[in-house]
C-alpha atoms as a PDB file:
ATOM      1  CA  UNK A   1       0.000   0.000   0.000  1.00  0.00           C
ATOM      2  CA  UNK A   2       1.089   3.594  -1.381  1.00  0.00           C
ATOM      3  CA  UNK A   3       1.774   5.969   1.729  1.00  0.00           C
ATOM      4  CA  UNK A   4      -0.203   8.680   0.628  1.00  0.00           C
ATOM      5  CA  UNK A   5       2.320  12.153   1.198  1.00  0.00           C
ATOM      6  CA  UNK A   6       5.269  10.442   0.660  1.00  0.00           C
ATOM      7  CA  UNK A   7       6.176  12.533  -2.053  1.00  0.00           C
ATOM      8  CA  UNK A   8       4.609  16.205  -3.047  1.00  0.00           C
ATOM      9  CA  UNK A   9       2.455  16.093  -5.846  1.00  0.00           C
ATOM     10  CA  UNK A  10       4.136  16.853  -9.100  1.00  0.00           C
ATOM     11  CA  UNK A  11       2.833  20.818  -9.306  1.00  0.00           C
ATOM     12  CA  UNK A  12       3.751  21.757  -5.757  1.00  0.00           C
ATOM     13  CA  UNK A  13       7.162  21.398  -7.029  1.00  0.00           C
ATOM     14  CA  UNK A  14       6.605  22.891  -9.860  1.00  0.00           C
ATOM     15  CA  UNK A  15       5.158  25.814  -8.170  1.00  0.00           C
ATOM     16  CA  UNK A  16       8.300  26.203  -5.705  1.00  0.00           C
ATOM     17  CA  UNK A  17      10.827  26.349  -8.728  1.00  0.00           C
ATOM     18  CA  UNK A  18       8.999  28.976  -9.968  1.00  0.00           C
ATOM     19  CA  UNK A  19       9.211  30.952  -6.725  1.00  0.00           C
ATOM     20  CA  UNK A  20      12.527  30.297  -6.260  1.00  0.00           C
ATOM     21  CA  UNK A  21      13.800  31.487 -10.154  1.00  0.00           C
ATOM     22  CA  UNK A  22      11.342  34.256  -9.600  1.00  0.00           C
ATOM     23  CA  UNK A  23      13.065  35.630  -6.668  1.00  0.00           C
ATOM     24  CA  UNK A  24      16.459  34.504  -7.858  1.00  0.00           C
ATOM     25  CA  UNK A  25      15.499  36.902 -11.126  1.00  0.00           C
ATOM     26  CA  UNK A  26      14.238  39.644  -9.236  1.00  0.00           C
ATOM     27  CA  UNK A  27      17.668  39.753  -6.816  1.00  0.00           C
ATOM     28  CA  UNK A  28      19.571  39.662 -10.177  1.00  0.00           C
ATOM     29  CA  UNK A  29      17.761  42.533 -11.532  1.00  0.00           C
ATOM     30  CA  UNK A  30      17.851  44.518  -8.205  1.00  0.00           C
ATOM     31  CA  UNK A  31      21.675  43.526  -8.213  1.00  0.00           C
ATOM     32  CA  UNK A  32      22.228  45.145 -11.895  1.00  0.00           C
ATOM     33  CA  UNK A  33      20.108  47.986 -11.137  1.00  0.00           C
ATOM     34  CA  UNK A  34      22.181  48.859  -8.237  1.00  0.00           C
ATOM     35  CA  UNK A  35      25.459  48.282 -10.083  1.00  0.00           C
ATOM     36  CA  UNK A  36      24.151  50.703 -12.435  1.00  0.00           C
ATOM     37  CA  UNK A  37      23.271  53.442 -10.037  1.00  0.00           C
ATOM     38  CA  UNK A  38      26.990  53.190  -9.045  1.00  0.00           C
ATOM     39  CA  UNK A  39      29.312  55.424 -11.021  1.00  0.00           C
ATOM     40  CA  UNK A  40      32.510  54.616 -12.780  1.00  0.00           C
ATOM     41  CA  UNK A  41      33.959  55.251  -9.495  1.00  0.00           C
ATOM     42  CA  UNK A  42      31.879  52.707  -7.737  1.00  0.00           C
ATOM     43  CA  UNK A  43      30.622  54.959  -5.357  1.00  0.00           C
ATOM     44  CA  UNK A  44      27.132  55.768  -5.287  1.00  0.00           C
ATOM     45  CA  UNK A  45      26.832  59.517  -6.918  1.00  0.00           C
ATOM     46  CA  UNK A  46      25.141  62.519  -5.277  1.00  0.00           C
ATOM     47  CA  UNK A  47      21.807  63.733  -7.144  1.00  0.00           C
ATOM     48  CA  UNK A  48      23.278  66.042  -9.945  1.00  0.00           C
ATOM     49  CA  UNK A  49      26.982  67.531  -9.312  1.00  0.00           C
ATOM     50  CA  UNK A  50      26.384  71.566  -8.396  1.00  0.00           C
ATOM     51  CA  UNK A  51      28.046  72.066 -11.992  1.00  0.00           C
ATOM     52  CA  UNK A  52      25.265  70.063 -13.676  1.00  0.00           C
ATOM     53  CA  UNK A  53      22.242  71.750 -11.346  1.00  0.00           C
ATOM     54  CA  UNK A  54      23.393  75.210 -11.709  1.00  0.00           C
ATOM     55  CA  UNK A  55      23.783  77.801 -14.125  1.00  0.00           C
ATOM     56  CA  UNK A  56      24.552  81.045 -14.618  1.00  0.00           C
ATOM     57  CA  UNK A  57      22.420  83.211 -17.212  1.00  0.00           C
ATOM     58  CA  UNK A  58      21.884  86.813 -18.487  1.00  0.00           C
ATOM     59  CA  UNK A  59      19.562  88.607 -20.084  1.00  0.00           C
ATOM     60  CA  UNK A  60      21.847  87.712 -23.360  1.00  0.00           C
ATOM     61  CA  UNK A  61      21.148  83.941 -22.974  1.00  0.00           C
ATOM     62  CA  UNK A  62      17.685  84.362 -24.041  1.00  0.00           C
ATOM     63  CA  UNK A  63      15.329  85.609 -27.045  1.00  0.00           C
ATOM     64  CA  UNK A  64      13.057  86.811 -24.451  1.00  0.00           C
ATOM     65  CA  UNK A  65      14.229  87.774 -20.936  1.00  0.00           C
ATOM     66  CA  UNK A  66      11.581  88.169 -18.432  1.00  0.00           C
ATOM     67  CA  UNK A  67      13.323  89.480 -15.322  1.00  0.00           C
ATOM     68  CA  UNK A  68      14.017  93.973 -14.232  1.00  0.00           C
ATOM     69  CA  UNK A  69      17.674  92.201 -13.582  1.00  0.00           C
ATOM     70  CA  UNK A  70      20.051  91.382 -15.831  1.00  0.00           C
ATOM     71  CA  UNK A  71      21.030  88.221 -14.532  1.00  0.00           C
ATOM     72  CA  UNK A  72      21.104  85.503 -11.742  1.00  0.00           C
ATOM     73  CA  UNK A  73      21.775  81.855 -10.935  1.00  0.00           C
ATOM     74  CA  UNK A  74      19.306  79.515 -12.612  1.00  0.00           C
ATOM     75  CA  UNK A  75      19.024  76.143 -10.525  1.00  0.00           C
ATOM     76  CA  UNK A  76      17.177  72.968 -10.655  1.00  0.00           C
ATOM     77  CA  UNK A  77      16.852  70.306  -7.166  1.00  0.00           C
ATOM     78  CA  UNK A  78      14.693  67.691  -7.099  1.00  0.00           C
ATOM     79  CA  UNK A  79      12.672  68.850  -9.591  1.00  0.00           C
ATOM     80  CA  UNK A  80      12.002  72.369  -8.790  1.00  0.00           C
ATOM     81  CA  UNK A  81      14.012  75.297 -10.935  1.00  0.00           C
ATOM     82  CA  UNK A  82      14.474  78.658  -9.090  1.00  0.00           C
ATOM     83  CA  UNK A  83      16.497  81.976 -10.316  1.00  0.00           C
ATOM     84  CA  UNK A  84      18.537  83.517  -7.478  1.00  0.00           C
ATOM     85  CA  UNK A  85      19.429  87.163  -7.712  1.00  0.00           C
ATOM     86  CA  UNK A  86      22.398  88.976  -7.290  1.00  0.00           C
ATOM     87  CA  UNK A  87      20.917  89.809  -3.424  1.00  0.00           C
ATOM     88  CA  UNK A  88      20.474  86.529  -3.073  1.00  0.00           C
ATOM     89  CA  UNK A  89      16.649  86.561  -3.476  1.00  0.00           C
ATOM     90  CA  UNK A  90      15.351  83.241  -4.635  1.00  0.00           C
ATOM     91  CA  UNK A  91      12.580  82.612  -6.764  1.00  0.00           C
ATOM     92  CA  UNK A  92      10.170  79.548  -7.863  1.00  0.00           C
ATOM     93  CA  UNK A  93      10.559  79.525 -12.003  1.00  0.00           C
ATOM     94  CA  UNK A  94       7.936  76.482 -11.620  1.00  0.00           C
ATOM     95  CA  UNK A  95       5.072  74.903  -9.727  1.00  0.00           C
ATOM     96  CA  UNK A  96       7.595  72.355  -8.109  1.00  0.00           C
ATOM     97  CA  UNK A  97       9.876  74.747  -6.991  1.00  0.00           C
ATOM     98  CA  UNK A  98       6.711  77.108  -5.844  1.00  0.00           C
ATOM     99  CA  UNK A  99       4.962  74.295  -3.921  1.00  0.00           C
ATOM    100  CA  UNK A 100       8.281  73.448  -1.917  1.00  0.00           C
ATOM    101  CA  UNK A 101       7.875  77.650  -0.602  1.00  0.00           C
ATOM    102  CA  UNK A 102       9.892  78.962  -3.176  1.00  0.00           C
ATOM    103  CA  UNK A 103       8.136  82.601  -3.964  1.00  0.00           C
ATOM    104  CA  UNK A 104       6.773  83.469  -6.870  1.00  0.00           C
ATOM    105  CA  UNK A 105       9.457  86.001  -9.124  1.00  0.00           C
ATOM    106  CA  UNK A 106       6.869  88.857  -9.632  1.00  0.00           C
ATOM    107  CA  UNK A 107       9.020  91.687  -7.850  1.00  0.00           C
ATOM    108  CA  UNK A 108      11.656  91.191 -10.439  1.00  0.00           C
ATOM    109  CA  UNK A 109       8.968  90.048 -13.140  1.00  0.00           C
ATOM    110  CA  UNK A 110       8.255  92.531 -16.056  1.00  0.00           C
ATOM    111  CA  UNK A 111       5.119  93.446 -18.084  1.00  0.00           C
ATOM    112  CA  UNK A 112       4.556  91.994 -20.897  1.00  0.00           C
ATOM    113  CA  UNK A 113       4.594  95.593 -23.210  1.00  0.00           C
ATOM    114  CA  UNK A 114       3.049  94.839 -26.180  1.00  0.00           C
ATOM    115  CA  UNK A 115       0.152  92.653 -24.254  1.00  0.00           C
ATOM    116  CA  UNK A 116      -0.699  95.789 -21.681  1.00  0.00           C
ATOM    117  CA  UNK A 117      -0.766  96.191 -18.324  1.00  0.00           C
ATOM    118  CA  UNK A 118      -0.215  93.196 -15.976  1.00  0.00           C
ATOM    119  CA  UNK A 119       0.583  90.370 -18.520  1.00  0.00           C
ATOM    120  CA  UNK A 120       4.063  89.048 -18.227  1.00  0.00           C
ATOM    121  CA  UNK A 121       6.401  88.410 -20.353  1.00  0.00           C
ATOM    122  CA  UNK A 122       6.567  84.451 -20.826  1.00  0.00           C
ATOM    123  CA  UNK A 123       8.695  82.921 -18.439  1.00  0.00           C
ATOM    124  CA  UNK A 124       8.978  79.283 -20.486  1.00  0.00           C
ATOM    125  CA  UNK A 125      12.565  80.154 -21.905  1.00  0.00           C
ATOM    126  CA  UNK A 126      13.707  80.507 -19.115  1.00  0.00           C
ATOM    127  CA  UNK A 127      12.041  77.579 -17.094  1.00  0.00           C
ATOM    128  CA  UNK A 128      13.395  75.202 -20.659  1.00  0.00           C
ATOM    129  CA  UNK A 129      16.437  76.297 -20.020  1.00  0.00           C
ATOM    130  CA  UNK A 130      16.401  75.542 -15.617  1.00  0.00           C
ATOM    131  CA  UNK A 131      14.620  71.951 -16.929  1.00  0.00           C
ATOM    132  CA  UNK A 132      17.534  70.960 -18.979  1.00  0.00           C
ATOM    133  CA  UNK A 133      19.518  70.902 -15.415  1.00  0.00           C
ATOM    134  CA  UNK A 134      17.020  68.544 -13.652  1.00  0.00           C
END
């Protein structure tokens, strides 16, 4: 007489293969996802190197400047671009950077003149250009 649970059935070990190459796959891809994070160096990197975040524009830079100053310090962390002034007044360029507290740049924002009274002068050069350093 056959002792019945001798052996497992045929698809319970079936089934635990599968788990096990399942989770053997997902540690490999984990594994080569961290590898990748890792620099050339091997060290994990910082976010964006302050060279790569940050740059410095003019009123030159662009087709259309919308600022009273001539220039600042366009920068981009996490997500949110800002424009510093030479007094070191920073302002939100986006809705990121104005939902994290950032103010809005309207002291230092002109009028739009052809458009009248109130209406800016676009501001999307400018935020294209703080994007690029996301």
């Amino acid at each position: 007489m056959e002792q019945q649970g001798a052996e497992p059935p045929q698809w319970r070990a079936r089934v635990v293969a599968v788990v096990f190459v399942g989770g053997l796959a997902a540690l490999l891809v984990y594994g080569l996802v961290a590898y990748l994070a890792k620099g050339s160096s091997g060290r994990a990197e910082a976010a964006a190197p302050a060279d790569r975040s940050t740059r410095t524009v003019s009123q030159a830079d662009f087709q259309e400047w919308p600022f009273s100053v001539g220039g600042g310090v366009l920068r981009c962390r996490q997500g949110a671009v800002t424009f510093t002034v030479a007094g070191g007044a920073e302002y939100g360029v986006n809705g990121t950077a104005k939902g994290l507290g950032y103010p809005e740049p309207i002291p230092i924002w002109v009028d739009d003149p052809e458009l009248g009274q109130g209406v800016k002068i676009s501001i999307g050069e400018v935020l294209d250009a703080g994007l690029v350093l996301c």
